[in-house]
Protein backbone atom coordinates (compact mmCIF):
# COMPACT_ATOMS: atom_id res chain seq x y z
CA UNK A 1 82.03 -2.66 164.63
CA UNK A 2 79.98 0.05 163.87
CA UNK A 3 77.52 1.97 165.81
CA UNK A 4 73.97 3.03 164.89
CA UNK A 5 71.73 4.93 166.32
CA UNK A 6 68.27 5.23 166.08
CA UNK A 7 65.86 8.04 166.70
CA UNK A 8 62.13 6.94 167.39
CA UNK A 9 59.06 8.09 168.45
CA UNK A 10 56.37 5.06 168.92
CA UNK A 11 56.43 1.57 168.84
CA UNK A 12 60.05 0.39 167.54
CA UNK A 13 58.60 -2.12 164.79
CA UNK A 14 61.74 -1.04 162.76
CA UNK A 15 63.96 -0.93 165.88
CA UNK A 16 63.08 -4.84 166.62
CA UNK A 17 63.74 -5.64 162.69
CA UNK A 18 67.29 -3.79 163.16
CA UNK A 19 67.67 -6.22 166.21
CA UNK A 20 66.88 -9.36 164.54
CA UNK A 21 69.18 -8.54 161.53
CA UNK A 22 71.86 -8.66 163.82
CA UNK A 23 72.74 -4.81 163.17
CA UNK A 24 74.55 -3.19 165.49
CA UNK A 25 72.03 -0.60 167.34
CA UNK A 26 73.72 1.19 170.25
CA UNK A 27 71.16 3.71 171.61
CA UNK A 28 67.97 4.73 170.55
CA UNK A 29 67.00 8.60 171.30
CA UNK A 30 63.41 9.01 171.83
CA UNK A 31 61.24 12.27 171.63
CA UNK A 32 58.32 10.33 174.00
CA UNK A 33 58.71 9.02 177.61
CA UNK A 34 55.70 6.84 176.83
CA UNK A 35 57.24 5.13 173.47
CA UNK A 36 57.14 1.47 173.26
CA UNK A 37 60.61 1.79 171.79
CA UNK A 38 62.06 2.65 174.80
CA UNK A 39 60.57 -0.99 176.82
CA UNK A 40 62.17 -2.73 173.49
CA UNK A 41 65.44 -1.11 174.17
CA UNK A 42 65.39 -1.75 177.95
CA UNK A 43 64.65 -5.29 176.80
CA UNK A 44 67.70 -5.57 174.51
CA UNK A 45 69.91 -4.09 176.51
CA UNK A 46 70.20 -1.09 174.39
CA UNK A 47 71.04 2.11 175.62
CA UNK A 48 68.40 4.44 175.45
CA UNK A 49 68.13 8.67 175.98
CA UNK A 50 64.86 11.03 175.88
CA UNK A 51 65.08 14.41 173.87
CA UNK A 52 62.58 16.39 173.44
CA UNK A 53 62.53 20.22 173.01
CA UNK A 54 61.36 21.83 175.65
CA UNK A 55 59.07 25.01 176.36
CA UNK A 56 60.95 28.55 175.39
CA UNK A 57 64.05 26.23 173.68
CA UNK A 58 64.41 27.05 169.97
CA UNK A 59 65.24 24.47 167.29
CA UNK A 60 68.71 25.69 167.01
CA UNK A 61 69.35 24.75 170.96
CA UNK A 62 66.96 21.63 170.49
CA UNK A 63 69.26 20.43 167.84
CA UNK A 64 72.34 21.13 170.03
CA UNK A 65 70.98 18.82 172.82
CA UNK A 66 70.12 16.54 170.67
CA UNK A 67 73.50 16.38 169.08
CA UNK A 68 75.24 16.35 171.99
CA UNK A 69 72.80 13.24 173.01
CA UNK A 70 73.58 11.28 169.85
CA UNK A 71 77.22 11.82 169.64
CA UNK A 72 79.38 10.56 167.00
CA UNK A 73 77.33 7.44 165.80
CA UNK A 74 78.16 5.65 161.99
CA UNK A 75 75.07 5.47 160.72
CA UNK A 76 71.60 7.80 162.45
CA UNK A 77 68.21 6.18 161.63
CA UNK A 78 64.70 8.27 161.88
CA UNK A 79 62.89 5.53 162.45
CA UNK A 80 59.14 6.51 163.42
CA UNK A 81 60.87 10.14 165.19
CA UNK A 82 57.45 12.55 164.62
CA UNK A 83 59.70 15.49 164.81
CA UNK A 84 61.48 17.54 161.99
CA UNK A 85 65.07 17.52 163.21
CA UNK A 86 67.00 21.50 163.25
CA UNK A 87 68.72 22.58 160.12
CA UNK A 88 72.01 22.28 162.77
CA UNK A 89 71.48 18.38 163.47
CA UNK A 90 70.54 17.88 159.67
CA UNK A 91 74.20 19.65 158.93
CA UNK A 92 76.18 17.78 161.39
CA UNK A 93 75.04 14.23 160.39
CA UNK A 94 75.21 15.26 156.76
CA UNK A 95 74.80 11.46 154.54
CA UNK A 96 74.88 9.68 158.06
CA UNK A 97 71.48 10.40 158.72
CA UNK A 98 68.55 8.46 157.16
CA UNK A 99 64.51 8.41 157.06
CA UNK A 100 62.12 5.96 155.89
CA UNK A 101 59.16 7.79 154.52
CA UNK A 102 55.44 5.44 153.74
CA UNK A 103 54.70 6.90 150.95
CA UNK A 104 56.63 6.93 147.33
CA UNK A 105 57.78 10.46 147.88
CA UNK A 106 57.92 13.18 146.75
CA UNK A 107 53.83 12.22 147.21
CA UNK A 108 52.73 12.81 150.69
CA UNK A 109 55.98 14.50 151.96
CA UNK A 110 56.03 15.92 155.36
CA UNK A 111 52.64 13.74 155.79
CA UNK A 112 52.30 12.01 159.24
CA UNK A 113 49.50 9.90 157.81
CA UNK A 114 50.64 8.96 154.14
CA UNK A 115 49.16 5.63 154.05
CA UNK A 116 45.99 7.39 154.94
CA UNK A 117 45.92 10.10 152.65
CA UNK A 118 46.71 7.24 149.76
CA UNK A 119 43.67 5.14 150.93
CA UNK A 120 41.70 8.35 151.73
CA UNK A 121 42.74 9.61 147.91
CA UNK A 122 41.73 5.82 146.54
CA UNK A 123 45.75 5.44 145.18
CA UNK A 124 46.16 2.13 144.19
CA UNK A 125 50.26 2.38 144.34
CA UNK A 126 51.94 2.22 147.84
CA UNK A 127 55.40 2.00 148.88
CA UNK A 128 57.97 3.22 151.12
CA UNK A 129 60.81 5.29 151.15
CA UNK A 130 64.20 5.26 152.54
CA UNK A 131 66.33 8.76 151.97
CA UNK A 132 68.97 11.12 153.40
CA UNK A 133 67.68 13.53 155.82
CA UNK A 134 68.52 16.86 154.80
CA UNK A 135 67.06 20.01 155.55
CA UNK A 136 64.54 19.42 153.18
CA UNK A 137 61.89 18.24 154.85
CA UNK A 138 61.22 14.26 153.18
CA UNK A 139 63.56 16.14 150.36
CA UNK A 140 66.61 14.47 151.07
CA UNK A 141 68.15 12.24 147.69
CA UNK A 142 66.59 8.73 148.08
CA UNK A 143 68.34 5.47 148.74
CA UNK A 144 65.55 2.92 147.94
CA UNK A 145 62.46 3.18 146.60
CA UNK A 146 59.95 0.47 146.50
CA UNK A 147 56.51 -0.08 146.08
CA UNK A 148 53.11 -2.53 145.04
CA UNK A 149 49.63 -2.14 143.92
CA UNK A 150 46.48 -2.87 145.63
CA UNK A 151 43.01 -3.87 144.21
CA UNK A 152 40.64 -1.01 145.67
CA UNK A 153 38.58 -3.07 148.03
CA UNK A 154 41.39 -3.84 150.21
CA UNK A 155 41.53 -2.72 153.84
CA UNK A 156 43.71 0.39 155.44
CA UNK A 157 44.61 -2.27 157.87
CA UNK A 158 46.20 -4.52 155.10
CA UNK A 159 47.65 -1.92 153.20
CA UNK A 160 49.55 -0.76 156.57
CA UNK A 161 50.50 -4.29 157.56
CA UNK A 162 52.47 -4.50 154.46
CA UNK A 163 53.96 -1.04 154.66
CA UNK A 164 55.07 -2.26 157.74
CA UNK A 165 56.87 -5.71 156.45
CA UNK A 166 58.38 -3.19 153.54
CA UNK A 167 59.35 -0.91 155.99
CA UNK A 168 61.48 -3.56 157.97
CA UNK A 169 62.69 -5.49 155.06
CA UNK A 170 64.12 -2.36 153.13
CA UNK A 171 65.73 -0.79 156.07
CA UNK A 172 67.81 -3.70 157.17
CA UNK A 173 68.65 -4.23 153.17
CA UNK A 174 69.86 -0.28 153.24
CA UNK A 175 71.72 -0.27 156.34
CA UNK A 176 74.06 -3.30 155.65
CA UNK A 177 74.24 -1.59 152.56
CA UNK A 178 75.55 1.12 154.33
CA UNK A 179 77.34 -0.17 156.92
């Protein structure tokens, strides 16, 4: 069995798609006491931790918390987690650490809005993502690219939605790849 561990931020979308794959999450660290992921996890019985770097603490003793938090997991997944993890964490989960990105980086790295800035830009490509963290920020080499093009009177709301079914289809393809 192994043991995966995901780091989120918001709602758990890709969290409940791990779930339903049958992959084996075992605790989800969270940056946000008021995260939807952490209901989901309470919900699924998975173990769940808050981390989040507190006034005067530098990266470097951030990223020691937080590795002490994660411990020694297979497989780490930045799933939705809205903060740039320490150069420290980045070294000790070196190629066990993964992102998914909404955008076909290297466009809109380090963006918290990609999909956004696409529509905003009037790209017609979209895609998503899925690459080793490093401390690179969205630099890491990628694992899976994919992506689709839209006619330009489409919706942001659309174009998200299906971000969001990429999103969950291509991370449960990469982690069993993984795994």
């Amino acid at each position: 069995m192994k043991n995966i561990t995901v780091l989120g931020s918001g709602n758990g979308t890709n969290f409940e798609a791990l779930i339903a794959a049958g992959l084996p999450v075992t605790h989800i660290v969270c940056d946000n006491a008021d995260a939807l992921i952490l209901e989901k996890a309470g919900k699924t019985g998975v173990y769940w931790s808050l981390s989040k770097q507190q006034d005067g603490e530098t990266l470097q003793e951030w990223g020691d918390d937080l590795i002490d938090i994660i411990g020694d997991p297979d497989l780490v997944i930045c799933a939705g987690f809205m903060k740039i993890l320490p150069k420290n964490v980045c070294d000790v989960y070196h190629n066990k650490i993964i992102n998914m990105h909404p955008s076909l980086l290297p466009k809109y790295a380090g963006s918290t809005d990609a999909v956004y800035e696409g529509y905003k830009n009037t790209d017609t490509e979209f895609g998503v993502t899925i690459h080793h963290v490093t401390e690179e920020l969205d630099g890491g080499p990628i694992i899976l690219q994919r992506s689709f093009t839209i006619d330009s009177d489409v919706l942001l709301s659309d174009i998200q939605k299906k971000i969001k079914k990429l999103e969950h289809e291509m991370i449960v393809e990469v982690v069993n790849s993984l795994i």
